[in-house]
Protein backbone atom coordinates (compact mmCIF):
# COMPACT_ATOMS: atom_id res chain seq x y z
CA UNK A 1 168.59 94.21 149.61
CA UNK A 2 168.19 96.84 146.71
CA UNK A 3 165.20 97.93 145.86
CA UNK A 4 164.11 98.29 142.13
CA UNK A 5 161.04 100.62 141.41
CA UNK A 6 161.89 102.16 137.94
CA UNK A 7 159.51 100.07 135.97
CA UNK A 8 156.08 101.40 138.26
CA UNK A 9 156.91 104.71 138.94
CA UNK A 10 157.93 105.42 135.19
CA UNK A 11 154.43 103.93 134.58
CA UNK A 12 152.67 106.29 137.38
CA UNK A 13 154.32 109.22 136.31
CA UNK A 14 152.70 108.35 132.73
CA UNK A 15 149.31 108.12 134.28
CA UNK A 16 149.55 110.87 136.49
CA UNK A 17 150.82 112.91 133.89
CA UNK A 18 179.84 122.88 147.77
CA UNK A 19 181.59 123.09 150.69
CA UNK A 20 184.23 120.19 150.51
CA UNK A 21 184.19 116.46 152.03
CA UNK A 22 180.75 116.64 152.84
CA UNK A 23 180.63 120.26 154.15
CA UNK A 24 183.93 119.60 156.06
CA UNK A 25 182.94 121.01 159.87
CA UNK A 26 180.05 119.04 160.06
CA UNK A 27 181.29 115.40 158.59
CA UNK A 28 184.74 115.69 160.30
CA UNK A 29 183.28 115.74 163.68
CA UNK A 30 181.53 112.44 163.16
CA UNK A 31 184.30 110.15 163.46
CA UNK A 32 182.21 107.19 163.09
CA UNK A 33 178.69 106.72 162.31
CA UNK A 34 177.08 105.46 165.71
CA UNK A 35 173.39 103.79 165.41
CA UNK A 36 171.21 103.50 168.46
CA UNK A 37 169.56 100.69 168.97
CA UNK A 38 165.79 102.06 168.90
CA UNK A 39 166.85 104.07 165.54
CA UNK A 40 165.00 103.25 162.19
CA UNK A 41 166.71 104.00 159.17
CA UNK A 42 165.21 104.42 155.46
CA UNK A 43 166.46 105.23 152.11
CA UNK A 44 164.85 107.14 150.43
CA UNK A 45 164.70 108.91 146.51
CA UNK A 46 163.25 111.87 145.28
CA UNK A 47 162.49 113.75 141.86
CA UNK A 48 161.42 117.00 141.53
CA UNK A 49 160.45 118.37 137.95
CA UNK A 50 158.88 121.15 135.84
CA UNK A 51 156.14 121.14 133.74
CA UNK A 52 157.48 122.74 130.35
CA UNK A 53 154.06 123.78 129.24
CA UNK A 54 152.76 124.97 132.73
CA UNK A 55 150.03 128.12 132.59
CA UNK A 56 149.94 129.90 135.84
CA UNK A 57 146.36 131.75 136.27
CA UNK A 58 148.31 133.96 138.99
CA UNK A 59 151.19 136.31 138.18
CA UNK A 60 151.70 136.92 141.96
CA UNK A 61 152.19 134.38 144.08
CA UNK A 62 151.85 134.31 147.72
CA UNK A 63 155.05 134.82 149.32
CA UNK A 64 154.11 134.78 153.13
CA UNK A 65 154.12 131.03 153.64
CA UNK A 66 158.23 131.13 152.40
CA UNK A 67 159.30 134.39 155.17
CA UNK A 68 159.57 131.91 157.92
CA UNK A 69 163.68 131.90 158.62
CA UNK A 70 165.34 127.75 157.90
CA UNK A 71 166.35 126.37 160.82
CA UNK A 72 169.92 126.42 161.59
CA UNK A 73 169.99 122.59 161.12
CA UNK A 74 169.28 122.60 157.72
CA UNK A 75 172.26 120.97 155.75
CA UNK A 76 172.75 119.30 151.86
CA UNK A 77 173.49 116.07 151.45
CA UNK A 78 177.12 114.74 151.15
CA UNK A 79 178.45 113.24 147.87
CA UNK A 80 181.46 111.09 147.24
CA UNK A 81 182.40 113.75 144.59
CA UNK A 82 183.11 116.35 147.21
CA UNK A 83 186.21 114.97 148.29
CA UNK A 84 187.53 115.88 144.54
CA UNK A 85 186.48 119.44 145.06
CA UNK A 86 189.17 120.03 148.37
CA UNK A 87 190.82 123.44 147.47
CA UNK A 88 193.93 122.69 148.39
CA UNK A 89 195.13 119.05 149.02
CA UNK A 90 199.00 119.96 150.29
CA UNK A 91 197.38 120.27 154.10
CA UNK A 92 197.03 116.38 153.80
CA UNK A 93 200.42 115.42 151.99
CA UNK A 94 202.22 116.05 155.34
CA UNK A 95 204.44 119.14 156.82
CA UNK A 96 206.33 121.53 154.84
CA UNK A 97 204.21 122.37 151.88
CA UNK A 98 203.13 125.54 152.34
CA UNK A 99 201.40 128.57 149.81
CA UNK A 100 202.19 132.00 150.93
CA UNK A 101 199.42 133.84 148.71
CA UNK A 102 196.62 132.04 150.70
CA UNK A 103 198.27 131.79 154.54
CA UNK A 104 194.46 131.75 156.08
CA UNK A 105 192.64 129.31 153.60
CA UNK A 106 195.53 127.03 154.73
CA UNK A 107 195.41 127.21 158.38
CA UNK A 108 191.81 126.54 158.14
CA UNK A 109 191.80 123.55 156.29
CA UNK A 110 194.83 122.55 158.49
CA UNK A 111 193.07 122.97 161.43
CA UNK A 112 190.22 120.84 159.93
CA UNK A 113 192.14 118.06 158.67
CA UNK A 114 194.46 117.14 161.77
CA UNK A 115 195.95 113.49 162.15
CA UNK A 116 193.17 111.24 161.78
CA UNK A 117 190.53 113.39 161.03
CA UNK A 118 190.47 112.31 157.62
CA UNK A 119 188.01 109.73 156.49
CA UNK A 120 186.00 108.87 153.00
CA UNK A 121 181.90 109.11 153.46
CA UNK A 122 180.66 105.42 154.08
CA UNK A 123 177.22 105.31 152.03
CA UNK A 124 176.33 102.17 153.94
CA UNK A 125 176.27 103.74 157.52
CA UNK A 126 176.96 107.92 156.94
CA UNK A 127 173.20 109.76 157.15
CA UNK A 128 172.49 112.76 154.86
CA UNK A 129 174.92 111.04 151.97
CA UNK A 130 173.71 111.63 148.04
CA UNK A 131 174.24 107.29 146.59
CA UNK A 132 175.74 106.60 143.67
CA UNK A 133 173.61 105.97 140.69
CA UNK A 134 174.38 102.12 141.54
CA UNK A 135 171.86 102.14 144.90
CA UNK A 136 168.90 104.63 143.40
CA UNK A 137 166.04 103.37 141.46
CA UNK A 138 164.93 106.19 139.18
CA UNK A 139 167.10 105.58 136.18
CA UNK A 140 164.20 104.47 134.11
CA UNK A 141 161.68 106.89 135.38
CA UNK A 142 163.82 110.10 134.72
CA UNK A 143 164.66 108.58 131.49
CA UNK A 144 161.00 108.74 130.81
CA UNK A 145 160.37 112.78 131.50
CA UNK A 146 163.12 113.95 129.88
CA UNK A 147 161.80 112.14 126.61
CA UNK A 148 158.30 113.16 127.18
CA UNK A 149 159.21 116.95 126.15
CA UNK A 150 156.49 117.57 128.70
CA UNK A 151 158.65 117.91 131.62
CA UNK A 152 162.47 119.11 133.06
CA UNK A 153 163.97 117.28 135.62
CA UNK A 154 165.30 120.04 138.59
CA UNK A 155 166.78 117.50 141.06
CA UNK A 156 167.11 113.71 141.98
CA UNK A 157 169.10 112.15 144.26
CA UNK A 158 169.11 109.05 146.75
CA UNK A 159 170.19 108.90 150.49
CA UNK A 160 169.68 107.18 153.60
CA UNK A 161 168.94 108.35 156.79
CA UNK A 162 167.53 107.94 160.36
CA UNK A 163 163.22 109.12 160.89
CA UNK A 164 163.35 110.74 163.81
CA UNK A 165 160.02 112.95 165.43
CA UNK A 166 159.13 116.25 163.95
CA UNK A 167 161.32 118.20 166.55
CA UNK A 168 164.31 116.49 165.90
CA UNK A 169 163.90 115.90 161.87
CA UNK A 170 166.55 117.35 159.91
CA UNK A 171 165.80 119.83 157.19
CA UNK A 172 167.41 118.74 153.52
CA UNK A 173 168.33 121.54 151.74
CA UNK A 174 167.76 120.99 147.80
CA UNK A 175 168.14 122.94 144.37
CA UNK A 176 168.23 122.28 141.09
CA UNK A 177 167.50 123.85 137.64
CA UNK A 178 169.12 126.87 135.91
CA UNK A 179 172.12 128.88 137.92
CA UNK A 180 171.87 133.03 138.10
CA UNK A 181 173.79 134.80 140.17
CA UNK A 182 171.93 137.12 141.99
CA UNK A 183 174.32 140.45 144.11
CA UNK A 184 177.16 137.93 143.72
CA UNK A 185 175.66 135.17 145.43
CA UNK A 186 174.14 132.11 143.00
CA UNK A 187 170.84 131.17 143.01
CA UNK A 188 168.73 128.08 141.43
CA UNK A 189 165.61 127.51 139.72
CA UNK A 190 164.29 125.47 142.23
CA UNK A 191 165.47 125.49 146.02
CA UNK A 192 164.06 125.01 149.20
CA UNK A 193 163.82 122.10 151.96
CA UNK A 194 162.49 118.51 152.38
CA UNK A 195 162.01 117.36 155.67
CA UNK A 196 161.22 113.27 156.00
CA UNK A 197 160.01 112.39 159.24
CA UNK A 198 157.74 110.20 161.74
CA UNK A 199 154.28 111.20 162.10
CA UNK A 200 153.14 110.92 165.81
CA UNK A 201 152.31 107.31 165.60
CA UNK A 202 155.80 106.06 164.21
CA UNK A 203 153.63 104.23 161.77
CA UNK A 204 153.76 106.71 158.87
CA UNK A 205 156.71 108.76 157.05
CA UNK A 206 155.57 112.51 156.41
CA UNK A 207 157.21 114.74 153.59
CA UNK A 208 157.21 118.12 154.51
CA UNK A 209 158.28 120.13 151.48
CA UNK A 210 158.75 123.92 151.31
CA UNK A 211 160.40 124.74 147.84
CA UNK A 212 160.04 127.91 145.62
CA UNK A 213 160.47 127.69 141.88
CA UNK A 214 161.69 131.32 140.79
CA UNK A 215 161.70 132.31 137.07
CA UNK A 216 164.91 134.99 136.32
CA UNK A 217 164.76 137.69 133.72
CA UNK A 218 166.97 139.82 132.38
CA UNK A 219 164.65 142.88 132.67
CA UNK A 220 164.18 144.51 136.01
CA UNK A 221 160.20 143.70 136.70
CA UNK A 222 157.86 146.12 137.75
CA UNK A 223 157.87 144.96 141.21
CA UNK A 224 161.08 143.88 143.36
CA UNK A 225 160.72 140.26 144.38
CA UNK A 226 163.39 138.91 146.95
CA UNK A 227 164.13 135.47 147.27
CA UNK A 228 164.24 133.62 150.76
CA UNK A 229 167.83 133.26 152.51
CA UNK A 230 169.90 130.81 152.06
CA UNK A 231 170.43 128.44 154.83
CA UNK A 232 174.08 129.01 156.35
CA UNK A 233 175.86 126.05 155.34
CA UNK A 234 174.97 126.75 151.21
CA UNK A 235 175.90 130.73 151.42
CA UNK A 236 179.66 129.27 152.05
CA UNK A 237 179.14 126.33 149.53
CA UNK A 238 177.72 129.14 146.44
CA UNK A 239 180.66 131.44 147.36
CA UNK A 240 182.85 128.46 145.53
CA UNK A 241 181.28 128.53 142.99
CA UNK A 242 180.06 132.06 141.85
CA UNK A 243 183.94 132.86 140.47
CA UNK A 244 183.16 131.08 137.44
CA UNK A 245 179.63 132.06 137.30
CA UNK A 246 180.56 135.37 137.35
CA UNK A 247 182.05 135.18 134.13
CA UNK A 248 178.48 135.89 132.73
CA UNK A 249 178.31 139.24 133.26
CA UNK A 250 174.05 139.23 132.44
CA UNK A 251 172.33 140.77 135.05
CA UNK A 252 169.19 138.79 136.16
CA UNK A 253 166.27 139.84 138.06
CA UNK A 254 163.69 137.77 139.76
CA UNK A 255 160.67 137.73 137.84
CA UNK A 256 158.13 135.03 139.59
CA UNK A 257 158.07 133.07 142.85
CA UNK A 258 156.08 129.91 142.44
CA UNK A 259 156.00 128.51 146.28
CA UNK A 260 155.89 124.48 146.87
CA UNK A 261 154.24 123.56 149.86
CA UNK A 262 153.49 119.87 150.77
CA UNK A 263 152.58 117.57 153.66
CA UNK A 264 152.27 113.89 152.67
CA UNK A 265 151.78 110.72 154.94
CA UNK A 266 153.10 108.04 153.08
CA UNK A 267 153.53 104.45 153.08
CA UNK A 268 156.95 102.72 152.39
CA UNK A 269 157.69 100.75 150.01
CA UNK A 270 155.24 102.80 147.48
CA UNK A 271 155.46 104.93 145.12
CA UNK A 272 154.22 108.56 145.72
CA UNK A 273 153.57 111.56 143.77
CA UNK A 274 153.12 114.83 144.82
CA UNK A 275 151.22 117.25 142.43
CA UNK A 276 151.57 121.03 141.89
CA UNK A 277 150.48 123.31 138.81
CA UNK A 278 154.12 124.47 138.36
CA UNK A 279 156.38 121.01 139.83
CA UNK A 280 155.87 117.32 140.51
CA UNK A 281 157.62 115.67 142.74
CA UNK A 282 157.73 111.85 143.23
CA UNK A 283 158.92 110.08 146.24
CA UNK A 284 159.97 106.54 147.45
CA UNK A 285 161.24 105.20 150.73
CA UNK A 286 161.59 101.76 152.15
CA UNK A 287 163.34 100.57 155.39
CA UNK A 288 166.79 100.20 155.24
CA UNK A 289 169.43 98.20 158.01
CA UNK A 290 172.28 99.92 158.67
CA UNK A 291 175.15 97.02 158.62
CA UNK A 292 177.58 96.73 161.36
CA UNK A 293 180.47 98.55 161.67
CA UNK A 294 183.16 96.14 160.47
CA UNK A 295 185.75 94.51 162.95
CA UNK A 296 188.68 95.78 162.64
CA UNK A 297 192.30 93.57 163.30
CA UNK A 298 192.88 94.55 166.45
CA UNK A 299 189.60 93.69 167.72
CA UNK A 300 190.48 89.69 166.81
CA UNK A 301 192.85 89.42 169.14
């Protein structure tokens, strides 16, 4: 059953002031989403954004809280939309179509996309997958910052996913804001990871954010700042798109480093908002019931 929370949380807010399909090598080996049995899945919706008339007391932030390296598992979500973005769809049209000029692009992708590897996302029972605008429950509440003037939305999005213990949770990686490309590689306003998981009790969700809002400039600042890496998966995904980026041929600088660091217990099924001089960031997750896989005809007989 959908949820519907726009009407609250647009009040609350008021009171409280790629890669493509899915990052290919990881969603092509799950042929099928399998649920265990003792699994508890949630959905879950998130909106991070700026305050436009923010003053920051410190010029310097603390940067020593962001040096620790993301772990390897930390991925973006899926989207329907990357499908579209597949550089070169002749390696699933069948044999015989071939493109001399890029020989090694297409013997990767081949190699991906063998016989039967091929399958759309499935929102209903696919983890880590960004739903369309049709399952999420902010429409009204984002509607309501961007009029304010007071406030710039960075990043929403919706997905579902198992809660697993603190040593197994998966990392979300995130950004959102303005695009600069930094020594060829592009870099966001806001970035970092959200990590949704069980506290020890299984009776709680916890939010672990670690996010860093960086401000660009085009003049070199008195003192270098450098940003945090980029996890793995997103150095590949910002390679796509820093051709047309590049077109801008401003050179930017990091100017500030404004960290985000966050540990919430929370409640589902309520509305939660996490405060920060420089971002806000509002959070709702409820249980969800992953369906059953659907029988298919040769299972009737």
């Amino acid at each position: 059953m959908k949820q519907t929370v726009s009407r609250p949380i647009a009040v609350g807010i008021r009171v409280l002031s790629s890669a493509a399909l899915l990052m290919l090598p990881a969603a092509l080996t799950q042929a099928q989403s399998v649920t265990n049995s003792d699994e508890r899945w949630y959905q879950i919706e998130v909106t991070v954004f700026a305050h436009n008339n923010a003053w920051f007391e410190q010029e310097i932030w603390p940067m020593e809280a962001l040096a620790e390296v993301l772990p390897r598992a930390t991925r973006p979500l899926g989207s329907l939309m990357d499908v579209l973005d597949l550089p070169d769809w002749s390696v699933i049209s069948g044999p015989g179509i071939t493109d001399a000029e890029q020989p090694e692009q297409q013997t990767q992708l081949a190699t991906l996309l063998q016989p039967g590897d091929f399958r759309l996302p499935d929102i209903a029972r696919d983890p880590f997958v960004a739903l369309p605008s049709s399952e999420q429950g902010f429409t009204d509440t984002n509607r309501a910052l961007r009029a304010s003037g007071s406030y710039r939305v960075l990043y929403h999005n919706a997905w579902r996913q198992p809660m697993l213990s603190a040593s197994q949770a998966v990392p979300v990686w995130i950004e959102g804001g303005g695009q600069f490309v930094l020594d060829g590689t592009t870099r966001h306003e806001l970035e970092g990871t959200l990590v949704l998981r069980f506290n020890p009790g299984r009776d709680r969700v916890m939010l672990d954010a670690r996010l860093w809002l960086s401000e660009f400039s085009n003049q070199a600042p008195a003192l270098s700042l450098n940003l945090p890496e980029l996890p793995p998966a997103q150095v590949s995904a910002s390679a796509q798109t820093d051709d047309v980026l590049l077109t801008d041929t401003q050179p930017w600088f990091v100017s500030r480093v404004i960290p985000v660091l966050s540990n919430r217990e929370m409640r589902s099924n309520e509305f939660h908002y996490v405060d920060h001089p420089a971002v806000g960031i509002v959070v709702y997750v409820f249980p969800y019931e992953v369906p059953p896989q659907p029988v298919t005809p040769a299972e009737l007989f």
